[in-house]
Protein backbone atom coordinates (compact mmCIF):
# COMPACT_ATOMS: atom_id res chain seq x y z
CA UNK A 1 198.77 -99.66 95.29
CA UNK A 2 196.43 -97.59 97.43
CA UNK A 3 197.78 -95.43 100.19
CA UNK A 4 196.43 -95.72 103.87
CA UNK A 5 195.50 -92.27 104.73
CA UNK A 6 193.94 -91.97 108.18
CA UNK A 7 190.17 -91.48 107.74
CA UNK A 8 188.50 -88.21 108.44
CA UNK A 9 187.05 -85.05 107.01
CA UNK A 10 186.05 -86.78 103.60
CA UNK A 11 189.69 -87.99 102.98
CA UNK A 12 188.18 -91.73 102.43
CA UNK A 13 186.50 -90.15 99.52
CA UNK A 14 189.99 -88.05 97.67
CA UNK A 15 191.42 -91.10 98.41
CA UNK A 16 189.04 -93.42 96.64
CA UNK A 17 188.76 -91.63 93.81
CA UNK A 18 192.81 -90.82 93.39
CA UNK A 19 193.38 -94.74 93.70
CA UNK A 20 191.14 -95.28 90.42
CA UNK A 21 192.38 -92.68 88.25
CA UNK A 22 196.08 -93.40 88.83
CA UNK A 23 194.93 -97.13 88.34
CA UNK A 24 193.39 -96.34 85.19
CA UNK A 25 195.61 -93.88 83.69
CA UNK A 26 198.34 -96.94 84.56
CA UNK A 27 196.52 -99.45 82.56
CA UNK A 28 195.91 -96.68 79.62
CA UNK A 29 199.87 -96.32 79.74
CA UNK A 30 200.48 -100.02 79.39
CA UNK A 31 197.95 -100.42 76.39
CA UNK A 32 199.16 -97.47 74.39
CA UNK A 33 202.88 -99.17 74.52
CA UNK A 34 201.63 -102.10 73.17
CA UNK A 35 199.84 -100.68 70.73
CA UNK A 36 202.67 -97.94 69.56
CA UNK A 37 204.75 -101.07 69.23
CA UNK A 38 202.97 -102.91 67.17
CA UNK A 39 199.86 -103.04 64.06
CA UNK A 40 196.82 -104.80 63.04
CA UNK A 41 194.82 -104.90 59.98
CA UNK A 42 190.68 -104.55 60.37
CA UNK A 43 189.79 -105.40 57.26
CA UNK A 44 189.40 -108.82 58.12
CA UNK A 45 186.92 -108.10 60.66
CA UNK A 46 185.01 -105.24 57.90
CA UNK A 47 184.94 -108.12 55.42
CA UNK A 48 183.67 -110.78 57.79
CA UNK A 49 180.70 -108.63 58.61
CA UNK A 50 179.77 -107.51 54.86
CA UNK A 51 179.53 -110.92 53.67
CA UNK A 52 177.79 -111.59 56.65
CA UNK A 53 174.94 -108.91 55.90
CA UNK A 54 174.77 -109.63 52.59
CA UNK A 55 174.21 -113.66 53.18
CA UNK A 56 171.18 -112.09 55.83
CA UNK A 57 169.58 -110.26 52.48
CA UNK A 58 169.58 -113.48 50.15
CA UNK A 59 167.69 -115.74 52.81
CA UNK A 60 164.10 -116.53 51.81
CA UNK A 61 160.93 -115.68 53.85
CA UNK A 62 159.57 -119.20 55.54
CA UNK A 63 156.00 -118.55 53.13
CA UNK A 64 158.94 -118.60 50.33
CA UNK A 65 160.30 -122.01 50.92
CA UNK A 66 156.71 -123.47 51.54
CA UNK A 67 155.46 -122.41 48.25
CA UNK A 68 158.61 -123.88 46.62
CA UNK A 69 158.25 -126.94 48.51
CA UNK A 70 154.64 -127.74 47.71
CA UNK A 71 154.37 -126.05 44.22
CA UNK A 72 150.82 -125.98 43.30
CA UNK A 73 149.10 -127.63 46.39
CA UNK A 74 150.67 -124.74 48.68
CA UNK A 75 147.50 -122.28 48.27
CA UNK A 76 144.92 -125.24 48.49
CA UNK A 77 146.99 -126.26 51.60
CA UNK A 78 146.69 -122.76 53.02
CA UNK A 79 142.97 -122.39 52.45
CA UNK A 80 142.56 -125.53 54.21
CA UNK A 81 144.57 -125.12 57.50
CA UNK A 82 142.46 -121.22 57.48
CA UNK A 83 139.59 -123.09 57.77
CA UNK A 84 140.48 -126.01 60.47
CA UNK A 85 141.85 -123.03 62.61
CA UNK A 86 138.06 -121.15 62.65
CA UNK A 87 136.59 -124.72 62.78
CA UNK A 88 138.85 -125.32 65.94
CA UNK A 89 138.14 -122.16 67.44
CA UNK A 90 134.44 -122.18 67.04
CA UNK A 91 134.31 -125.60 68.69
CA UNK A 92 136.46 -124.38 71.68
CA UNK A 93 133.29 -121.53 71.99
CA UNK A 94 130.86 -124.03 71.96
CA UNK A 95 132.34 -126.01 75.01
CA UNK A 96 132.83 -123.41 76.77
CA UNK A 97 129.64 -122.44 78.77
CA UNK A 98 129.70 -126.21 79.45
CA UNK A 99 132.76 -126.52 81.06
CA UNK A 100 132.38 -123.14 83.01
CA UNK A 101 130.53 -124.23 85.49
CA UNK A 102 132.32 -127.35 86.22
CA UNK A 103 135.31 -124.75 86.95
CA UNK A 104 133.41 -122.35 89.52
CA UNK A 105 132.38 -125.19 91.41
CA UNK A 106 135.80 -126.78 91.51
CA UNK A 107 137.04 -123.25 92.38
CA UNK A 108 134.47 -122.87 95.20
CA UNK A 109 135.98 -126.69 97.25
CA UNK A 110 139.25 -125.24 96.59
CA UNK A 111 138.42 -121.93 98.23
CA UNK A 112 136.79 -123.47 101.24
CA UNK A 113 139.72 -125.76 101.94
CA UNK A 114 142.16 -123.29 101.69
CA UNK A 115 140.16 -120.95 104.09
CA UNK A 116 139.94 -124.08 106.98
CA UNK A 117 143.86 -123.79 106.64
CA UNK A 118 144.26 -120.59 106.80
CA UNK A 119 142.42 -120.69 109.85
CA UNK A 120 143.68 -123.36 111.55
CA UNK A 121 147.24 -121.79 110.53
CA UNK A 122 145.44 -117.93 112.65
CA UNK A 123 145.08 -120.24 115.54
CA UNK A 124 148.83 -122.28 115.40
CA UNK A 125 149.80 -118.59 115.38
CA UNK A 126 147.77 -117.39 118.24
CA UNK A 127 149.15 -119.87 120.44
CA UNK A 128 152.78 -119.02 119.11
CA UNK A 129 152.04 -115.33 119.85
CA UNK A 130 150.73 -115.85 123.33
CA UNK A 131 154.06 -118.15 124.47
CA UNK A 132 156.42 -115.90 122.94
CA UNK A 133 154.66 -112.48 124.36
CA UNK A 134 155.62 -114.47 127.64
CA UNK A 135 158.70 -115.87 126.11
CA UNK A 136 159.42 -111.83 126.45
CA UNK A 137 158.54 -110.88 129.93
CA UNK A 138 160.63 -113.35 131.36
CA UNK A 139 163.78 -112.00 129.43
CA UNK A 140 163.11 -108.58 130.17
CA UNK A 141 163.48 -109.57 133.71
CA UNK A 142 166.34 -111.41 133.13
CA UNK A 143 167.63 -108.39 131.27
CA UNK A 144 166.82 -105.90 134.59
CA UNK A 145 168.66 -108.41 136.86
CA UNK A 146 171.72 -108.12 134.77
CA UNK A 147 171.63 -104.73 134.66
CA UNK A 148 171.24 -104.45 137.97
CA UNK A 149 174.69 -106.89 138.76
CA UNK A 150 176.13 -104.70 136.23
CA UNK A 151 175.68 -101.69 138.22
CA UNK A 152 176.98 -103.34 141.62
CA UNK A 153 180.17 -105.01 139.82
CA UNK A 154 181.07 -101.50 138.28
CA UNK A 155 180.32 -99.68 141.88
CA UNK A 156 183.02 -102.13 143.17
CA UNK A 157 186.13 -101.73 140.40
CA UNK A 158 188.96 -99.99 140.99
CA UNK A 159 190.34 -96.38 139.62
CA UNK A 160 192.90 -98.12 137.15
CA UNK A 161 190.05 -101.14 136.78
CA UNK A 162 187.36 -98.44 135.51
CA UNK A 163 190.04 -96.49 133.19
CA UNK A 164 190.97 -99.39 131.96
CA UNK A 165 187.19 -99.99 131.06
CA UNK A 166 186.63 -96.88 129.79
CA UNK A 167 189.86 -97.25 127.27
CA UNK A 168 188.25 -100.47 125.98
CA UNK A 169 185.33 -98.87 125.23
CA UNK A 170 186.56 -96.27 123.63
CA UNK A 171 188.94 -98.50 121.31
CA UNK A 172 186.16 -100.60 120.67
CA UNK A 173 184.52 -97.33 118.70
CA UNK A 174 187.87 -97.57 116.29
CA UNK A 175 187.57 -101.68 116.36
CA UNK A 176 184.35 -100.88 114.63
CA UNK A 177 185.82 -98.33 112.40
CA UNK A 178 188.77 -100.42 111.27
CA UNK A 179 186.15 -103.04 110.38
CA UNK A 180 184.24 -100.74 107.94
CA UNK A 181 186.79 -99.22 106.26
CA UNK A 182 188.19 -103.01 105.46
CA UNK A 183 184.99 -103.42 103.89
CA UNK A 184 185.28 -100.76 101.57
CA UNK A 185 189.10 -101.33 101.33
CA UNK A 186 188.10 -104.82 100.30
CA UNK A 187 185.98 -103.46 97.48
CA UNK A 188 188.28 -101.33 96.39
CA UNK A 189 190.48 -104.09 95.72
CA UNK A 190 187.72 -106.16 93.60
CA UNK A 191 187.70 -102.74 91.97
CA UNK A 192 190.80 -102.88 91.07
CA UNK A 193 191.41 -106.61 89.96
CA UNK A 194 188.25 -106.29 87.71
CA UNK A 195 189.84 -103.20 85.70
CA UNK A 196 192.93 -105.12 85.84
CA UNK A 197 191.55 -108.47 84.07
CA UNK A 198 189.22 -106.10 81.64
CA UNK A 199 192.66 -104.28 80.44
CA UNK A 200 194.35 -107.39 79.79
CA UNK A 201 191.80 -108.63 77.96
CA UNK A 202 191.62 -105.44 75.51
CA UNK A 203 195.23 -106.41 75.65
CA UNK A 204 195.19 -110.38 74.70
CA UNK A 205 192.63 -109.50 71.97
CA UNK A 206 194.35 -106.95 70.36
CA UNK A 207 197.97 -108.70 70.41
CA UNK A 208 195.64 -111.44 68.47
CA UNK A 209 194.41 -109.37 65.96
CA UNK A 210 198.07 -107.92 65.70
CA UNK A 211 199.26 -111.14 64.12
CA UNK A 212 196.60 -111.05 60.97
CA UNK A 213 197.49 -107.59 59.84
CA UNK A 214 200.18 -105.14 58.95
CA UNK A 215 198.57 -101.92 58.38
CA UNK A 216 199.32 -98.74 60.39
CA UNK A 217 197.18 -98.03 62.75
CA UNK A 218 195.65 -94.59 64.09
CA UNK A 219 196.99 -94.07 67.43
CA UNK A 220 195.63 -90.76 68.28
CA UNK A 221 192.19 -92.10 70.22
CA UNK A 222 194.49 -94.25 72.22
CA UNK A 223 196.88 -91.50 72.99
CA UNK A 224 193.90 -88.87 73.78
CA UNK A 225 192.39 -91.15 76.27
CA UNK A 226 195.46 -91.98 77.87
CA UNK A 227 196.65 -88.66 78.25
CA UNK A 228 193.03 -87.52 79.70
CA UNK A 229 193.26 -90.30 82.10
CA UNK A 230 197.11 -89.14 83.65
CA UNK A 231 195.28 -85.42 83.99
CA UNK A 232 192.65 -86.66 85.59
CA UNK A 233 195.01 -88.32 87.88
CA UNK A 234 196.72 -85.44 88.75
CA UNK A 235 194.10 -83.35 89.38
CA UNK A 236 192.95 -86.13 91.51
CA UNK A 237 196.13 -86.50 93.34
CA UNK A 238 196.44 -82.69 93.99
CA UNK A 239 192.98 -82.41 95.87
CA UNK A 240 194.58 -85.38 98.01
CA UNK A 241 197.98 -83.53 98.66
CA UNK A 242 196.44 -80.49 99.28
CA UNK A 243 193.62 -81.85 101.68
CA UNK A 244 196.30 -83.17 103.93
CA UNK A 245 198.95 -80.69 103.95
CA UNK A 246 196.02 -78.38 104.94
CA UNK A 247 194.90 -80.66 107.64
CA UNK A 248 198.36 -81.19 108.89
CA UNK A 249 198.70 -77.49 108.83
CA UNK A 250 195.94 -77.16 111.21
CA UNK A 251 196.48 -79.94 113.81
CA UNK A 252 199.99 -77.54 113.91
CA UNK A 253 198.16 -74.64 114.27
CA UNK A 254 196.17 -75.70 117.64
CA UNK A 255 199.82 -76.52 119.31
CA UNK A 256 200.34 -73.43 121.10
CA UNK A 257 196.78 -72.85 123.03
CA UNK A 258 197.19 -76.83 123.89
CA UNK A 259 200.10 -76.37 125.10
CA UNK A 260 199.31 -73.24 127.16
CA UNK A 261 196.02 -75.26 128.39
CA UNK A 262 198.35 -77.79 129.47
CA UNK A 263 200.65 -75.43 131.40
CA UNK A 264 197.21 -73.31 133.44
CA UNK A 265 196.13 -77.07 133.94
CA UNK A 266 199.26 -78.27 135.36
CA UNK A 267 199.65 -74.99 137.41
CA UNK A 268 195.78 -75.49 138.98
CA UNK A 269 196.84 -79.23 140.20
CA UNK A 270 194.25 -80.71 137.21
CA UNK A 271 195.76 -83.78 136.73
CA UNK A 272 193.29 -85.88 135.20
CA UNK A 273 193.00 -83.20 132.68
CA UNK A 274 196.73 -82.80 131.99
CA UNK A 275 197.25 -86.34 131.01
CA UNK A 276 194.37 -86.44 128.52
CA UNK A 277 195.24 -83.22 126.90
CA UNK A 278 198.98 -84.59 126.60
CA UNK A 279 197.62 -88.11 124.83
CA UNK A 280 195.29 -85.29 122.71
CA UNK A 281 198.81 -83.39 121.96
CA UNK A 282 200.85 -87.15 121.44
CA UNK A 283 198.12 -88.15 118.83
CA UNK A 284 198.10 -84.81 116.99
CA UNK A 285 201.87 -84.85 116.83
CA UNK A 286 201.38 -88.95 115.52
CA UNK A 287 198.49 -87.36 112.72
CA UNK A 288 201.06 -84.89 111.45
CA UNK A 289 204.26 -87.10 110.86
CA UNK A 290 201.62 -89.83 109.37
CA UNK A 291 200.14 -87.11 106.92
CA UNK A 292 203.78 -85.96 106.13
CA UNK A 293 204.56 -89.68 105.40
CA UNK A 294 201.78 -89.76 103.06
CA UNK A 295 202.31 -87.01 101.06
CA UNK A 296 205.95 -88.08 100.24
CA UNK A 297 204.80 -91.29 99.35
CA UNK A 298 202.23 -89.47 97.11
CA UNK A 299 204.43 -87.13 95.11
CA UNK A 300 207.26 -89.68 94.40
CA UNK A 301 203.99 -91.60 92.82
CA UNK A 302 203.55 -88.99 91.27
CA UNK A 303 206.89 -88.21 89.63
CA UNK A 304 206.65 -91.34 88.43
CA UNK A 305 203.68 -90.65 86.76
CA UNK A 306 205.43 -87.65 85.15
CA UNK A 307 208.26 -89.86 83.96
CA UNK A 308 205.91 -92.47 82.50
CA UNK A 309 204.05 -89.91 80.85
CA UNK A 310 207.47 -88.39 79.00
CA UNK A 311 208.03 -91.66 77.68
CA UNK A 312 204.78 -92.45 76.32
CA UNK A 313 205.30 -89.02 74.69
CA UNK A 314 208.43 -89.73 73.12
CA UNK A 315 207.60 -92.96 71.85
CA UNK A 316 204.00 -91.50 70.43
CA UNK A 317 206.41 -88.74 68.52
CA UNK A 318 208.44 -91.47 67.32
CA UNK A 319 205.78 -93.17 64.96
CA UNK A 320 205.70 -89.87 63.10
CA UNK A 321 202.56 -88.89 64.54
CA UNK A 322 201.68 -85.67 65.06
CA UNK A 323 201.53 -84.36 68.78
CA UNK A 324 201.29 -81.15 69.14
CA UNK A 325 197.83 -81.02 70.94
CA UNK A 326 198.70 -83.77 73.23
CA UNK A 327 201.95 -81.34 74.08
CA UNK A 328 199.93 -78.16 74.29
CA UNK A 329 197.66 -80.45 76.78
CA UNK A 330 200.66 -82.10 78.62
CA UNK A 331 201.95 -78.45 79.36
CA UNK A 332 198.52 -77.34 80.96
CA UNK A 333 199.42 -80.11 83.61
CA UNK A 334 202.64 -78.88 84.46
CA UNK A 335 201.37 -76.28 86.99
CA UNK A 336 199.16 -79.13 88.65
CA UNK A 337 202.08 -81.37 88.57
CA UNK A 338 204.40 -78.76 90.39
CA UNK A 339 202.15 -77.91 93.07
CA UNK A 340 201.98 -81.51 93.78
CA UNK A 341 205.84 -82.08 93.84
């Protein structure tokens, strides 16, 4: 589940990213299980495809059959369909300068006919041209006279009715920014759901070649691409924690001069001023606790990560395999992992 960090600074982007590696390093953790779990035999598969090539080598070429099918006649039968092929061809060159002609002239009535529509088509769009030139004027006029009513109905608003105006233009700006972002929220999602139905899948067609076999199988690709998937993640994840506690860090930084612009302000009467620089302080104070909330939510996700990860391990160690590099590798995250915790 993605988390919804409030846009800014490139976060979109951390976040993006973050949201497909823990995805797929989720997926890689599920189909590892599985297969630690259970075993499947290939040579089914290997065998299927020998015989296959080997079937490919004994087919005959088609001149092959043909000779076994006519016997003797087959190279009189060839000589004679050589010869009705040039015969063909060298009457098709002999009608040819006879029907050329025939075929420029037919060309030339198509030509002319196409040109009278063509122009009578210039013409139709002439006249379109000319009525919507004037089409045009007229709402360029109509345009002026609104602006113009515009200008008179503003003149005549109230304070609160203009602030009020102002506000709504302003939140339009986010209106428009909320709708963006749900586009690419929305892909994200189709993101996700395709990944989803590709792992399960891998999944269904590997639990059905689990039933035909009962060898062991080599576990270590699996393993390696899981765990390089869960360090991607973290690394991911700590570019994400660390971009907000930074940015919270600096919205808290700019506190004191606002609030000492706030107090000159207040002491020089400017209260217009003072009540935007105290919705400026309000909404920094909001941006903080939000990014605080978010990186909570972030490192419990990602001590569950952790804890997923020591149980994959334990069960990989468990099928006698050997681990050591995938421990020596596990260890290297530890520092990442920490400074994300």
């Amino acid at each position: 589940k993605s988390m919804p960090v409030p846009s800014g600074g490139g976060v979109g982007g951390l976040v993006s990213k973050r949201d497909q590696l823990k995805n797929l390093a989720q997926k890689h953790s599920k189909f590892l299980t599985m297969k630690i779990s259970s075993q499947f035999d290939s040579s089914v598969v290997s065998n299927g495809i020998a015989n296959g090539s080997s079937s490919a080598k004994n087919q005959l070429s088609e001149d092959d059959m043909m000779a076994q099918v006519f016997g003797s006649k087959f190279e009189e039968i060839s000589a004679s369909k050589a010869k009705y092929d040039e015969l063909k061809k060298r009457q098709v060159e002999s009608h040819a300068s006879l029907t050329k002609r025939q075929s420029i002239v037919s060309n030339i009535d198509i030509l002319k006919s196409k040109k009278g529509d063509l122009s009578a088509k210039i013409k139709e769009i002439e006249l379109e041209l000319q009525r919507l030139t004037a089409e045009e004027s007229a709402v360029d006029k109509q345009i002026t006279q609104a602006q113009d009513s515009l200008v008179v109905l503003d003149n005549s608003l109230s304070t609160e009715a203009k602030e009020i105006e102002r506000s709504m233009k302003d939140m339009s700006q986010n209106i428009k920014l909320n709708d963006s972002v749900l586009d690419v929220v929305q892909s994200l999602q189709n993101f996700h759901k395709e990944m989803d139905q590709a792992v399960s899948n891998e999944i269904a067609a590997s639990e059905a070649s689990n039933s035909e076999g009962e060898s062991k199988l080599d576990l270590s690709p699996y393993m390696t691409s899981y765990v390089a998937c869960t360090n991607d993640y973290f690394n991911s994840e700590f570019k994400l924690v660390s971009f907000l506690q930074q940015r919270a860090q600096k919205l808290r930084d700019g506190f004191p001069r606002l609030e000492m612009e706030i107090e000159e302000c207040t002491g020089l009467g400017m209260t217009s001023n003072v009540v935007e620089m105290k919705k400026k302080l309000n909404q920094m104070q909001q941006n903080i606790a939000d990014d605080d909330n978010i990186i909570k939510a972030l490192q419990k996700e990602a001590e569950e990560m952790k804890s997923t990860l020591a149980v994959i391990m334990r069960q990989y160690k468990s099928t006698g395999a050997d681990a050591k590099s995938f421990e020596a590798t596990c260890k290297a995250m530890e520092s990442t992992i920490s400074a994300i915790i």
